[in-house]
ModelCIF file with pLDDT and N, C-alpha, C, O atoms, coordinates in Angstrom:
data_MODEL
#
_entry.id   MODEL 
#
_entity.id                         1 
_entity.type                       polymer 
_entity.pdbx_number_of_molecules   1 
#
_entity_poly.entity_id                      1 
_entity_poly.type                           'polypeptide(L)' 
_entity_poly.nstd_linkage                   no 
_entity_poly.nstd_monomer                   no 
_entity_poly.pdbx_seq_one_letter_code       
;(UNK)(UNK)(UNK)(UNK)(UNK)(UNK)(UNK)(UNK)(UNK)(UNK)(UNK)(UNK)(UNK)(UNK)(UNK)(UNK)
(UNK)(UNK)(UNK)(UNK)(UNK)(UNK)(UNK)(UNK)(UNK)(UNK)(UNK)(UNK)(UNK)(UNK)(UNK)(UNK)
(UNK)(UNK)(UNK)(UNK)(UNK)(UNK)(UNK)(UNK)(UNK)(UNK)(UNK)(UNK)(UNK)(UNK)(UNK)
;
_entity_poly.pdbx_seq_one_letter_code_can   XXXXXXXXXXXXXXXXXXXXXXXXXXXXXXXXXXXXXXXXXXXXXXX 
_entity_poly.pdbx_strand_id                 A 
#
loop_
_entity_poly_seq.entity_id 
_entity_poly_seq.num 
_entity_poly_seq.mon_id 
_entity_poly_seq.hetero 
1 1  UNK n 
1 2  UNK n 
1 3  UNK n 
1 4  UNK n 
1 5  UNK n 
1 6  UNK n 
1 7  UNK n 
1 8  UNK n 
1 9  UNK n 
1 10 UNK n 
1 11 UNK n 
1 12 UNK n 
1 13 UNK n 
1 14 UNK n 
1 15 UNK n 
1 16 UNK n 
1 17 UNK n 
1 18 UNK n 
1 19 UNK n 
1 20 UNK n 
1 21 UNK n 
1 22 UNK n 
1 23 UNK n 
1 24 UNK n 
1 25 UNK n 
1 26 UNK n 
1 27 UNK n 
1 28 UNK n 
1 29 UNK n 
1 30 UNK n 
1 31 UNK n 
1 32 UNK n 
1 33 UNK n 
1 34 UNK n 
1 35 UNK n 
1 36 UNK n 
1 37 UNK n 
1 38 UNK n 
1 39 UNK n 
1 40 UNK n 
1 41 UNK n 
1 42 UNK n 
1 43 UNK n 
1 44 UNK n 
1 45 UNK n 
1 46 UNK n 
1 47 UNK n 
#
_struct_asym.id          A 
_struct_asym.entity_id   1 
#
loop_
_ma_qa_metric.id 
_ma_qa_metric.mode 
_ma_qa_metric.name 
_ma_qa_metric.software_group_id 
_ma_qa_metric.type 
1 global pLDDT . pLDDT 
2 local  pLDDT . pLDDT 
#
_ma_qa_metric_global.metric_id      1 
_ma_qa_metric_global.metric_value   97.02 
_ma_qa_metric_global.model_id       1 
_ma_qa_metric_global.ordinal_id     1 
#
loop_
_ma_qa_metric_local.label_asym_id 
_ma_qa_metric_local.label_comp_id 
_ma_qa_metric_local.label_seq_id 
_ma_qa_metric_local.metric_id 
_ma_qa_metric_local.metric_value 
_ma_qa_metric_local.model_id 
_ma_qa_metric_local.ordinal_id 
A UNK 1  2 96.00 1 1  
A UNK 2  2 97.00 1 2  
A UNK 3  2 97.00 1 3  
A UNK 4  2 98.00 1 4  
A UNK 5  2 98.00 1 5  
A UNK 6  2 98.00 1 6  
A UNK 7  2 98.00 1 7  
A UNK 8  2 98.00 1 8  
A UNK 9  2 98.00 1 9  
A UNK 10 2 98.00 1 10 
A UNK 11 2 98.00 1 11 
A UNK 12 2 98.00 1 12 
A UNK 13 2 98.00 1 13 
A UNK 14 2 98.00 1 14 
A UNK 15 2 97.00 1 15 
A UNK 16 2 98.00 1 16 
A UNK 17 2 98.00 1 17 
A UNK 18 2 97.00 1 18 
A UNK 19 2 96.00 1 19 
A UNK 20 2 96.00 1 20 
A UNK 21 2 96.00 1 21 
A UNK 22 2 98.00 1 22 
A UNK 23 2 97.00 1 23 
A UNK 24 2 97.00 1 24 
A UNK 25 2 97.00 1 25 
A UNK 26 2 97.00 1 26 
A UNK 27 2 97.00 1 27 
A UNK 28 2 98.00 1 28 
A UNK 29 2 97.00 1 29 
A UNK 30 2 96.00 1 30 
A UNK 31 2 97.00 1 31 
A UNK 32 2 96.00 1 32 
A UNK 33 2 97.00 1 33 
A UNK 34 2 96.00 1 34 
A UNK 35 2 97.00 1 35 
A UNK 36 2 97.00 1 36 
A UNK 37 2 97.00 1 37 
A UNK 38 2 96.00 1 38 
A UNK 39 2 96.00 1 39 
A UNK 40 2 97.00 1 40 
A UNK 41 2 96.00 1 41 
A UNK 42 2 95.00 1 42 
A UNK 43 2 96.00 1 43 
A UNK 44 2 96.00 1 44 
A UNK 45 2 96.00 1 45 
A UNK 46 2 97.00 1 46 
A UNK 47 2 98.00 1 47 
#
loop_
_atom_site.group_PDB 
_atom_site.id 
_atom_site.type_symbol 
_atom_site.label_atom_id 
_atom_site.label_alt_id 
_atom_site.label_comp_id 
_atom_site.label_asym_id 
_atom_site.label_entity_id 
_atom_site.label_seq_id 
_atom_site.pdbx_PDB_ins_code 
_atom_site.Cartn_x 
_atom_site.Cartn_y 
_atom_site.Cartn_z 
_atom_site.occupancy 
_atom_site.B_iso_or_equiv 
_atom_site.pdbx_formal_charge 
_atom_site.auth_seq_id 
_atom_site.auth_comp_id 
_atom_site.auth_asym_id 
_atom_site.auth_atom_id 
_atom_site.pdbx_PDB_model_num 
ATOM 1   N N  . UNK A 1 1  ? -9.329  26.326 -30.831 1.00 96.00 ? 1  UNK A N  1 
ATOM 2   C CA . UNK A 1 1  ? -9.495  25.307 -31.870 1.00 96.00 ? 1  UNK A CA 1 
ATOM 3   C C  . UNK A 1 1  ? -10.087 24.011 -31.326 1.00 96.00 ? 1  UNK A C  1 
ATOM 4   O O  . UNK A 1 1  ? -10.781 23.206 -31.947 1.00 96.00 ? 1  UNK A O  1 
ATOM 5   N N  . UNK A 1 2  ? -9.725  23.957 -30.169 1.00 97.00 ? 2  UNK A N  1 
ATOM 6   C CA . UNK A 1 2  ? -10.840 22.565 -29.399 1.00 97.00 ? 2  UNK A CA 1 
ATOM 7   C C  . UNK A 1 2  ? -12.003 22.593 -28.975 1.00 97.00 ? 2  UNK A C  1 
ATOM 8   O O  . UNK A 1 2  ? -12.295 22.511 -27.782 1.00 97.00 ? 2  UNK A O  1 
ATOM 9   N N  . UNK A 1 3  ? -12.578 22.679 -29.643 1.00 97.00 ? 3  UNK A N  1 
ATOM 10  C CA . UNK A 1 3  ? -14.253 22.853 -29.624 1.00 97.00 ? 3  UNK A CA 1 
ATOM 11  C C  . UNK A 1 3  ? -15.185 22.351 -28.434 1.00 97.00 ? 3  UNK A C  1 
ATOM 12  O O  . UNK A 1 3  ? -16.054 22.936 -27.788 1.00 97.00 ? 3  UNK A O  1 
ATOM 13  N N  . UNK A 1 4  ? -14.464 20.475 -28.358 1.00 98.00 ? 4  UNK A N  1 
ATOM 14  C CA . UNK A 1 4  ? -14.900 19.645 -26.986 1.00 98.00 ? 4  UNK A CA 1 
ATOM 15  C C  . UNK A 1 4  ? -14.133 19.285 -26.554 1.00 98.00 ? 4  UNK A C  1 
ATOM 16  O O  . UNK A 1 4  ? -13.099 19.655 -27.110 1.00 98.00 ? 4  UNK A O  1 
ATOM 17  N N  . UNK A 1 5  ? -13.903 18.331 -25.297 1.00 98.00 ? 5  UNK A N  1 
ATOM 18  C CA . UNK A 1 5  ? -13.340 17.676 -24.713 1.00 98.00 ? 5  UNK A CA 1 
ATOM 19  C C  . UNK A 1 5  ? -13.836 16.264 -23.689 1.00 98.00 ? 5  UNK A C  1 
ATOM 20  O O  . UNK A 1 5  ? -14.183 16.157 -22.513 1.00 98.00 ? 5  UNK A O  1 
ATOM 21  N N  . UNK A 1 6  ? -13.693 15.498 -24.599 1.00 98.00 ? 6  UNK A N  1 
ATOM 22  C CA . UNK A 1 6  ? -13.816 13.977 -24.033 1.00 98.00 ? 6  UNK A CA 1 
ATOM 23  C C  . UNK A 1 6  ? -13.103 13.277 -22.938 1.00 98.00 ? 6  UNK A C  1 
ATOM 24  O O  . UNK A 1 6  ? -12.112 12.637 -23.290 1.00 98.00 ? 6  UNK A O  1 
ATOM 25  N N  . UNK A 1 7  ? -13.385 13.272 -21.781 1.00 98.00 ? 7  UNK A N  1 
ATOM 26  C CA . UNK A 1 7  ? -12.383 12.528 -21.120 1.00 98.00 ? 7  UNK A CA 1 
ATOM 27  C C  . UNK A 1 7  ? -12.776 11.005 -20.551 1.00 98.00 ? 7  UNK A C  1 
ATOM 28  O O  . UNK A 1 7  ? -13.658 10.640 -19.774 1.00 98.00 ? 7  UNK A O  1 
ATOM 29  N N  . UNK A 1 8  ? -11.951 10.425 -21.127 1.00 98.00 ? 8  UNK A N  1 
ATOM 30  C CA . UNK A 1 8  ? -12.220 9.016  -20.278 1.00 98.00 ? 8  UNK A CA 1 
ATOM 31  C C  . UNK A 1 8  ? -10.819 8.398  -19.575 1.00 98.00 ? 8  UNK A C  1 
ATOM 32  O O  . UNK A 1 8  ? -9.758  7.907  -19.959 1.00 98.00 ? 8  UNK A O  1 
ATOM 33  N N  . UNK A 1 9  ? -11.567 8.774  -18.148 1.00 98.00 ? 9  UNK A N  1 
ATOM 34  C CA . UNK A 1 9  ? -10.313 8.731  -17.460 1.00 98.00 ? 9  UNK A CA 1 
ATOM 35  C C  . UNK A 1 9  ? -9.156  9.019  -17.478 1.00 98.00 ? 9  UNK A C  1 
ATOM 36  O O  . UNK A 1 9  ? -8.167  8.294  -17.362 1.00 98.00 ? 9  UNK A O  1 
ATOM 37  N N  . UNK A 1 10 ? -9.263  10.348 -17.661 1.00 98.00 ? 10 UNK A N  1 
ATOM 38  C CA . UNK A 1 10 ? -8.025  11.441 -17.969 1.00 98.00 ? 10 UNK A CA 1 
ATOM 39  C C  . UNK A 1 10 ? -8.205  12.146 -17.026 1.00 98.00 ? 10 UNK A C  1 
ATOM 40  O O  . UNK A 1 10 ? -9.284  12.720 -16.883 1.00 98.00 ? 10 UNK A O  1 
ATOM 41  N N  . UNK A 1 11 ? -7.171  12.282 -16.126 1.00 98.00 ? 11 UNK A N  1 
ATOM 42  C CA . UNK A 1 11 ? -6.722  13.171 -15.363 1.00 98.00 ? 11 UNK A CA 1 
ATOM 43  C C  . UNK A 1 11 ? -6.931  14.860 -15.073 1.00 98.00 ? 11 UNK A C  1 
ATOM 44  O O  . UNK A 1 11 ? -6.336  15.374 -16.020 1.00 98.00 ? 11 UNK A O  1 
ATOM 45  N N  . UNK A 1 12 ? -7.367  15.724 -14.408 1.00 98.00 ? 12 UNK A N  1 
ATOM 46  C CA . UNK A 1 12 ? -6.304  16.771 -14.513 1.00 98.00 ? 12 UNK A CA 1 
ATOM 47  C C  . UNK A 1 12 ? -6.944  17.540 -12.955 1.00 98.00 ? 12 UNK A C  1 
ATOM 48  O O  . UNK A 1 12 ? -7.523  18.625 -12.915 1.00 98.00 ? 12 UNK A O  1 
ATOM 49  N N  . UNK A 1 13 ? -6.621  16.561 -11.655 1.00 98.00 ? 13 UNK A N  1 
ATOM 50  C CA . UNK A 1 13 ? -7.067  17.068 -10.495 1.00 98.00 ? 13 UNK A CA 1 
ATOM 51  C C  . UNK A 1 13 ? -6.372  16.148 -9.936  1.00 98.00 ? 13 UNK A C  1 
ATOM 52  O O  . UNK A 1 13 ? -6.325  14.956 -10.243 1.00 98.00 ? 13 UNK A O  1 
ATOM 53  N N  . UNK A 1 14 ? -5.533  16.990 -8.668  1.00 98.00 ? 14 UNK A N  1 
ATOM 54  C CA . UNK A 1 14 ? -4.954  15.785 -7.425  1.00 98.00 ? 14 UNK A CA 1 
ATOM 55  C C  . UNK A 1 14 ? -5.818  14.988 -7.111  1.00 98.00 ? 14 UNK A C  1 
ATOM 56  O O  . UNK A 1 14 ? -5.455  13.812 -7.085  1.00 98.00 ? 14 UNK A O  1 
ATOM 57  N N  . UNK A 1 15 ? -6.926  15.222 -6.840  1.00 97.00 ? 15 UNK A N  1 
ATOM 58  C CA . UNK A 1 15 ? -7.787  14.058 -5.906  1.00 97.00 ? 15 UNK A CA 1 
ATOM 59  C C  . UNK A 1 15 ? -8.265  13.063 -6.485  1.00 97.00 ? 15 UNK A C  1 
ATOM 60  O O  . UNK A 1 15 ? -8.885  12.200 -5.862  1.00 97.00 ? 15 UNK A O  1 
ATOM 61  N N  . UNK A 1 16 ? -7.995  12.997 -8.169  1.00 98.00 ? 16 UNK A N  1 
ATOM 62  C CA . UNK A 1 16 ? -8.290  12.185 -9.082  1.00 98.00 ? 16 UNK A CA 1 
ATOM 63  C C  . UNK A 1 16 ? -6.914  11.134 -9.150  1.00 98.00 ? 16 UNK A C  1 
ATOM 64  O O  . UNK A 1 16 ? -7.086  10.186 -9.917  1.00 98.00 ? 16 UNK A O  1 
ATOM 65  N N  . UNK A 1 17 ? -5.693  11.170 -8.515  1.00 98.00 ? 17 UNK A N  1 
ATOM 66  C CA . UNK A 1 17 ? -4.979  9.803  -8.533  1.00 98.00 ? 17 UNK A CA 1 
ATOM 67  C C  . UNK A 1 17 ? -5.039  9.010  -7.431  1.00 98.00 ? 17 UNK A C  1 
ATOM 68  O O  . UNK A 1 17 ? -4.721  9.484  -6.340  1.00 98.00 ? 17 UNK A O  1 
ATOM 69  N N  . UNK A 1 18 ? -5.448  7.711  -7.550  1.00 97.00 ? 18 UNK A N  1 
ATOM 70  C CA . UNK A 1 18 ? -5.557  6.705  -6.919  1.00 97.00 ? 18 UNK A CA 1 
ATOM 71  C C  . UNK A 1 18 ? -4.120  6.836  -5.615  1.00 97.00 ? 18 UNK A C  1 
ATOM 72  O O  . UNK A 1 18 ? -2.979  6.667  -6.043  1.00 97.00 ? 18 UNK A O  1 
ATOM 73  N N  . UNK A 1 19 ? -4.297  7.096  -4.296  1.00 96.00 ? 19 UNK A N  1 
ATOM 74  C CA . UNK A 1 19 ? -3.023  6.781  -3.610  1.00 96.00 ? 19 UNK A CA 1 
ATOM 75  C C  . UNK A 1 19 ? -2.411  5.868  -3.599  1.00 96.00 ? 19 UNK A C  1 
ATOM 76  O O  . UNK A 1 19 ? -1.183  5.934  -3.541  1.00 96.00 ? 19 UNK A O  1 
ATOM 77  N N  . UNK A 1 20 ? -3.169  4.550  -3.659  1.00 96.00 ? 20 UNK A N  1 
ATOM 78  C CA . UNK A 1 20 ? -1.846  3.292  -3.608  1.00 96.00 ? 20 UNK A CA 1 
ATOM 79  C C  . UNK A 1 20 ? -1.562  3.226  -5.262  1.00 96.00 ? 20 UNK A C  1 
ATOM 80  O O  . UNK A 1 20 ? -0.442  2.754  -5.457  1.00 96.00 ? 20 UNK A O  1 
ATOM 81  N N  . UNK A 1 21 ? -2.025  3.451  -6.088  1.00 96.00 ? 21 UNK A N  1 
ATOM 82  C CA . UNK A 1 21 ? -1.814  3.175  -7.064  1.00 96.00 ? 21 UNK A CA 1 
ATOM 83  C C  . UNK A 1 21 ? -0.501  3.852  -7.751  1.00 96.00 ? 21 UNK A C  1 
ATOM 84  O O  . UNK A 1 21 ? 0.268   3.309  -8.544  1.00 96.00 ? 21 UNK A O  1 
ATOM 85  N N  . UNK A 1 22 ? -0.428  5.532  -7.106  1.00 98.00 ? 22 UNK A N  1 
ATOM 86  C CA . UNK A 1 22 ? 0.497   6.045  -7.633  1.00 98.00 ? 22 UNK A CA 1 
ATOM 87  C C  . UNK A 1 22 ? 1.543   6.206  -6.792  1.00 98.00 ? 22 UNK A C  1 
ATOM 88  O O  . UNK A 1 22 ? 2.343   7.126  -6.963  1.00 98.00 ? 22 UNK A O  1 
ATOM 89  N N  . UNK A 1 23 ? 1.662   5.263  -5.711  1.00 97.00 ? 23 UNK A N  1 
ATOM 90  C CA . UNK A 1 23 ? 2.835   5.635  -4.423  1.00 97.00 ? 23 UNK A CA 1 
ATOM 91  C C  . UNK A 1 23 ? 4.010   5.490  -4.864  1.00 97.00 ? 23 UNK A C  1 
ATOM 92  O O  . UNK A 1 23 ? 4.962   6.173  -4.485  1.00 97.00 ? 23 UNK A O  1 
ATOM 93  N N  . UNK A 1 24 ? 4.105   4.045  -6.216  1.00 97.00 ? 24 UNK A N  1 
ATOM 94  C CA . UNK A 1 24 ? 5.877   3.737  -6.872  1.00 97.00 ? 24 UNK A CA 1 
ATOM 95  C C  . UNK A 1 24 ? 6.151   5.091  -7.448  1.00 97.00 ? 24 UNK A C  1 
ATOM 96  O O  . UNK A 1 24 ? 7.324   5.427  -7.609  1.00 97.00 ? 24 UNK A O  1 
ATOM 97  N N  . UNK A 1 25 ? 5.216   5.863  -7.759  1.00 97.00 ? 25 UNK A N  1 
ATOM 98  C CA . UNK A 1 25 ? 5.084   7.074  -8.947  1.00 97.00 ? 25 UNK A CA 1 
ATOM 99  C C  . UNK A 1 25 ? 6.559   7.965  -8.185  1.00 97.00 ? 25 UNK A C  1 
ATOM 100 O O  . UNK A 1 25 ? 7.743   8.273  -8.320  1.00 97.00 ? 25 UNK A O  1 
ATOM 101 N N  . UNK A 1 26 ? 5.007   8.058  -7.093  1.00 97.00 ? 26 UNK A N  1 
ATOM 102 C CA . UNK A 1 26 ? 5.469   9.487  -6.257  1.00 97.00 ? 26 UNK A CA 1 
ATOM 103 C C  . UNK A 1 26 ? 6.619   9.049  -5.666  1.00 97.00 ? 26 UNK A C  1 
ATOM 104 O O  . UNK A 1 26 ? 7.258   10.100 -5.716  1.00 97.00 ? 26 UNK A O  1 
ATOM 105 N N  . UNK A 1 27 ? 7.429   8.173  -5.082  1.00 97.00 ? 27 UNK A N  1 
ATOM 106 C CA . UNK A 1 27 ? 8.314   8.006  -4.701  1.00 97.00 ? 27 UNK A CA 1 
ATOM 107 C C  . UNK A 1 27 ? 9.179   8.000  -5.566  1.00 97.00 ? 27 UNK A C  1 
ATOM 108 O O  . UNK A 1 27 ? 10.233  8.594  -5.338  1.00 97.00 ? 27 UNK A O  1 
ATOM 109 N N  . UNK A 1 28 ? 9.046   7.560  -6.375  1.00 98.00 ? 28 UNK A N  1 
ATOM 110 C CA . UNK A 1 28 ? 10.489  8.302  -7.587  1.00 98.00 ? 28 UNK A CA 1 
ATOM 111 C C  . UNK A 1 28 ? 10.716  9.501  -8.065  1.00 98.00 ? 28 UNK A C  1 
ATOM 112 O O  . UNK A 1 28 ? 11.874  9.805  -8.350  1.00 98.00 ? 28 UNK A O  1 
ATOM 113 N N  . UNK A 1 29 ? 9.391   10.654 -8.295  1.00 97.00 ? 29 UNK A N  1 
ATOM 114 C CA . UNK A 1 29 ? 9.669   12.056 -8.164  1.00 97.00 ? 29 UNK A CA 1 
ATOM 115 C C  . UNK A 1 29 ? 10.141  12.688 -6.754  1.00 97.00 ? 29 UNK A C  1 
ATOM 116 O O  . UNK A 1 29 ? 10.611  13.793 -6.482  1.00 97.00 ? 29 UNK A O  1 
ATOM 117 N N  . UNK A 1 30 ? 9.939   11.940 -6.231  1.00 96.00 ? 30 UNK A N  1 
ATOM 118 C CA . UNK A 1 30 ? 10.327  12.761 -4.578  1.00 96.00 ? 30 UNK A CA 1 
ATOM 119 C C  . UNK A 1 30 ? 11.662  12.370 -4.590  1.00 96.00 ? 30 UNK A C  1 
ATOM 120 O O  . UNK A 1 30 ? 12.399  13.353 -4.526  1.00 96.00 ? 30 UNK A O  1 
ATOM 121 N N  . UNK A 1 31 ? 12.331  11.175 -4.656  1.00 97.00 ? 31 UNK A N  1 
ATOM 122 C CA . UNK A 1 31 ? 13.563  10.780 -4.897  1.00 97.00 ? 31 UNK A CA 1 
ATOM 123 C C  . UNK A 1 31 ? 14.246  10.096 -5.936  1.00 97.00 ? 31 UNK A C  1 
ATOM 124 O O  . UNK A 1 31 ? 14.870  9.052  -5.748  1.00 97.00 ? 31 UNK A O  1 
ATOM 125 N N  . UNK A 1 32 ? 14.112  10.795 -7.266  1.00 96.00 ? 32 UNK A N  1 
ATOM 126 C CA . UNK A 1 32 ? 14.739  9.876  -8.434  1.00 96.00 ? 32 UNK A CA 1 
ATOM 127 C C  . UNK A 1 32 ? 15.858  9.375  -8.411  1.00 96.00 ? 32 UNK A C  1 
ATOM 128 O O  . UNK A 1 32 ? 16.839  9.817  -9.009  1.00 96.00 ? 32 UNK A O  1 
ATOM 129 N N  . UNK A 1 33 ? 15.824  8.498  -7.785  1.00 97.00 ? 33 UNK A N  1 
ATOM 130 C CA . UNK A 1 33 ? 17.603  7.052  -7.200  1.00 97.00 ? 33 UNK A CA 1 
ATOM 131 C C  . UNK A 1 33 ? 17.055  6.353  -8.312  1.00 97.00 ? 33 UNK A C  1 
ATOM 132 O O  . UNK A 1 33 ? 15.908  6.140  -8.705  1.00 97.00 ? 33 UNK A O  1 
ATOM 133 N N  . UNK A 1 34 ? 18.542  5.966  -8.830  1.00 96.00 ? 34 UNK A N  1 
ATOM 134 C CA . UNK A 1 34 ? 18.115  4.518  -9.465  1.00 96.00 ? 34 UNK A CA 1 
ATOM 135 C C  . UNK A 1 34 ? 17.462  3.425  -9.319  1.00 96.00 ? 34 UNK A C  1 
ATOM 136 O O  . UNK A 1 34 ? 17.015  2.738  -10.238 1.00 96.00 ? 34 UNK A O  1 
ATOM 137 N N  . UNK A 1 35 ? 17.328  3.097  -7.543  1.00 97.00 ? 35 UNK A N  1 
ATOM 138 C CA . UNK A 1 35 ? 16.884  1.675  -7.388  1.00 97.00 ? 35 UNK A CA 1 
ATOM 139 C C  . UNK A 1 35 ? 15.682  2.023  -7.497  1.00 97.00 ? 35 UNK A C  1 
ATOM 140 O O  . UNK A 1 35 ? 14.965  1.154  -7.993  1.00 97.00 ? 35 UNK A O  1 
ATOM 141 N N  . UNK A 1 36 ? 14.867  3.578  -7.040  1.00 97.00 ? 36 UNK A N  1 
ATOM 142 C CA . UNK A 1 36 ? 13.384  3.807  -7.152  1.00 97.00 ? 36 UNK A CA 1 
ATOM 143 C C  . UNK A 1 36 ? 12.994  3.765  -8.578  1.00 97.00 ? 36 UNK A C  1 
ATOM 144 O O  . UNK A 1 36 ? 11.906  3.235  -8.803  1.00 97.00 ? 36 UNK A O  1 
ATOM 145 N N  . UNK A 1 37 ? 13.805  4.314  -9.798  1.00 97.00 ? 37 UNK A N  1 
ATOM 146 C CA . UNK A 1 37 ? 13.511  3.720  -10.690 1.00 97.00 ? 37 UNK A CA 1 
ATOM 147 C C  . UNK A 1 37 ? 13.635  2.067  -11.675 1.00 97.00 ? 37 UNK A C  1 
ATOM 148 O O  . UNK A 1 37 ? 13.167  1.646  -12.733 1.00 97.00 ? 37 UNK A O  1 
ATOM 149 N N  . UNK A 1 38 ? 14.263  1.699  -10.923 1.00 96.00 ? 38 UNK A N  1 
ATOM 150 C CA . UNK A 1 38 ? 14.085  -0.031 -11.911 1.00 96.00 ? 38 UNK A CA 1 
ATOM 151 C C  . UNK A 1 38 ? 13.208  -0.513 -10.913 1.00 96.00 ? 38 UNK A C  1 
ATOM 152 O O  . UNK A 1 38 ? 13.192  -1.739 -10.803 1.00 96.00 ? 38 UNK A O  1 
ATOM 153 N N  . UNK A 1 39 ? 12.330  0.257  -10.008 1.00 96.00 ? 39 UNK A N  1 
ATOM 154 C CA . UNK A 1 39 ? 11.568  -0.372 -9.053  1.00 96.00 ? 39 UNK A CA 1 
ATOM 155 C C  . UNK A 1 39 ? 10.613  -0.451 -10.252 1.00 96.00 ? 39 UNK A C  1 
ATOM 156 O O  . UNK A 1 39 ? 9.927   -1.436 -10.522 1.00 96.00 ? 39 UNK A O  1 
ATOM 157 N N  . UNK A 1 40 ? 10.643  0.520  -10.832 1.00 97.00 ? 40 UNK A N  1 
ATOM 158 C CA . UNK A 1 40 ? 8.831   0.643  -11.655 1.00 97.00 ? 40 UNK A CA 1 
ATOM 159 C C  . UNK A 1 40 ? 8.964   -0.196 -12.910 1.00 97.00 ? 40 UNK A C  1 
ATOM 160 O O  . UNK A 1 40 ? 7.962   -0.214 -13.626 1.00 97.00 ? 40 UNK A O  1 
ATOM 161 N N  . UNK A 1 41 ? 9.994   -0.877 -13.299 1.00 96.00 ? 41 UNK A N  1 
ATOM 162 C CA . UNK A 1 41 ? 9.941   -1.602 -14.247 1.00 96.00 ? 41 UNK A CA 1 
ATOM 163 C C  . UNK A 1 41 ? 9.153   -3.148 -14.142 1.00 96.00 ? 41 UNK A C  1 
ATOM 164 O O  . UNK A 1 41 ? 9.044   -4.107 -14.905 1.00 96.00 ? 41 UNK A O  1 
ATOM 165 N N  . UNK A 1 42 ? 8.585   -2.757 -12.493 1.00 95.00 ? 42 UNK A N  1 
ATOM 166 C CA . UNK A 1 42 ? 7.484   -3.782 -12.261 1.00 95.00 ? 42 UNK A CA 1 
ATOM 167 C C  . UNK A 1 42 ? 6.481   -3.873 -13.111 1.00 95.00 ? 42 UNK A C  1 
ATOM 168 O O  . UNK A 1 42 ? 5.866   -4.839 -13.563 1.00 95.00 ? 42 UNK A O  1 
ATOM 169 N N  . UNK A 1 43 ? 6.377   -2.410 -13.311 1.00 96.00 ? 43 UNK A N  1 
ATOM 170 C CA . UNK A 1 43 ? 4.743   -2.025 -14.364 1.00 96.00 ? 43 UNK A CA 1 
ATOM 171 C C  . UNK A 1 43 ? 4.722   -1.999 -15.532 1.00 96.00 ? 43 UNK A C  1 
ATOM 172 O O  . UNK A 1 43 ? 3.966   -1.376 -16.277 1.00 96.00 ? 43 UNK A O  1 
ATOM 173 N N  . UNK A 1 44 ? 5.585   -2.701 -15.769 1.00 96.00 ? 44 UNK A N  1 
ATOM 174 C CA . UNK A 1 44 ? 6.179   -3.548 -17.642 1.00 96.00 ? 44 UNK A CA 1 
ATOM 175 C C  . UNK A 1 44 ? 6.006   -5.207 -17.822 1.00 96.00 ? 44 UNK A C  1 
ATOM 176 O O  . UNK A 1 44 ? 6.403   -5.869 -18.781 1.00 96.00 ? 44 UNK A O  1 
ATOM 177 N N  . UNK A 1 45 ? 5.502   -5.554 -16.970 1.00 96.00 ? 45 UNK A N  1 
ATOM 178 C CA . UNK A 1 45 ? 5.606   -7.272 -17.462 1.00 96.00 ? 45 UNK A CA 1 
ATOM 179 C C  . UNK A 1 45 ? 3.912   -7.632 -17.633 1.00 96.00 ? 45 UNK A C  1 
ATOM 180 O O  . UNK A 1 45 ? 3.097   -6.939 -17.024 1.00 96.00 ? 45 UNK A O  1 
ATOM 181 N N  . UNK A 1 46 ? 3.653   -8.292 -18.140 1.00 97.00 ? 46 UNK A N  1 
ATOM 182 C CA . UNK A 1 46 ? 2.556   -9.141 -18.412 1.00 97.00 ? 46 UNK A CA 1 
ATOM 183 C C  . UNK A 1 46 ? 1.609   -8.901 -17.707 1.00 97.00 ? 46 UNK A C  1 
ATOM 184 O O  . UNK A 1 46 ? 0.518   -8.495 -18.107 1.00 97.00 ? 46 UNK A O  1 
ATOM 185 N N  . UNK A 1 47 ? 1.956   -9.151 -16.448 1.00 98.00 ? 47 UNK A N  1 
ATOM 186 C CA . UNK A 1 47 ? 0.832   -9.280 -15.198 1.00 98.00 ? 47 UNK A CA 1 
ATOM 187 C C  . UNK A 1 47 ? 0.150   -8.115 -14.683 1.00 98.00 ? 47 UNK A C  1 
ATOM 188 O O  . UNK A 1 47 ? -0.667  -8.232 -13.769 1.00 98.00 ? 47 UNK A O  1 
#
């Protein structure tokens, strides 16, 4: 039923995530602790 597929900047290859970008990521799937997660609530404010 999906005829095309548009991607803008959509994912779907390892070598396509940025390493520093996704290091808070990956460190919370490798160890989901609490403190690794309210770490990422960095990537909620304004800035």
């Amino acid at each position: 039923r999906v005829f095309a597929i548009i991607s803008q900047n959509g994912n779907a290859y390892t070598e396509g995530l940025g390493k520093d970008a996704w290091a808070p990521m990956r460190k919370y799937w490798e160890n989901p602790t609490k403190e690794n997660r309210e770490a990422l609530k960095s990537l909620f404010t304004f800035e």
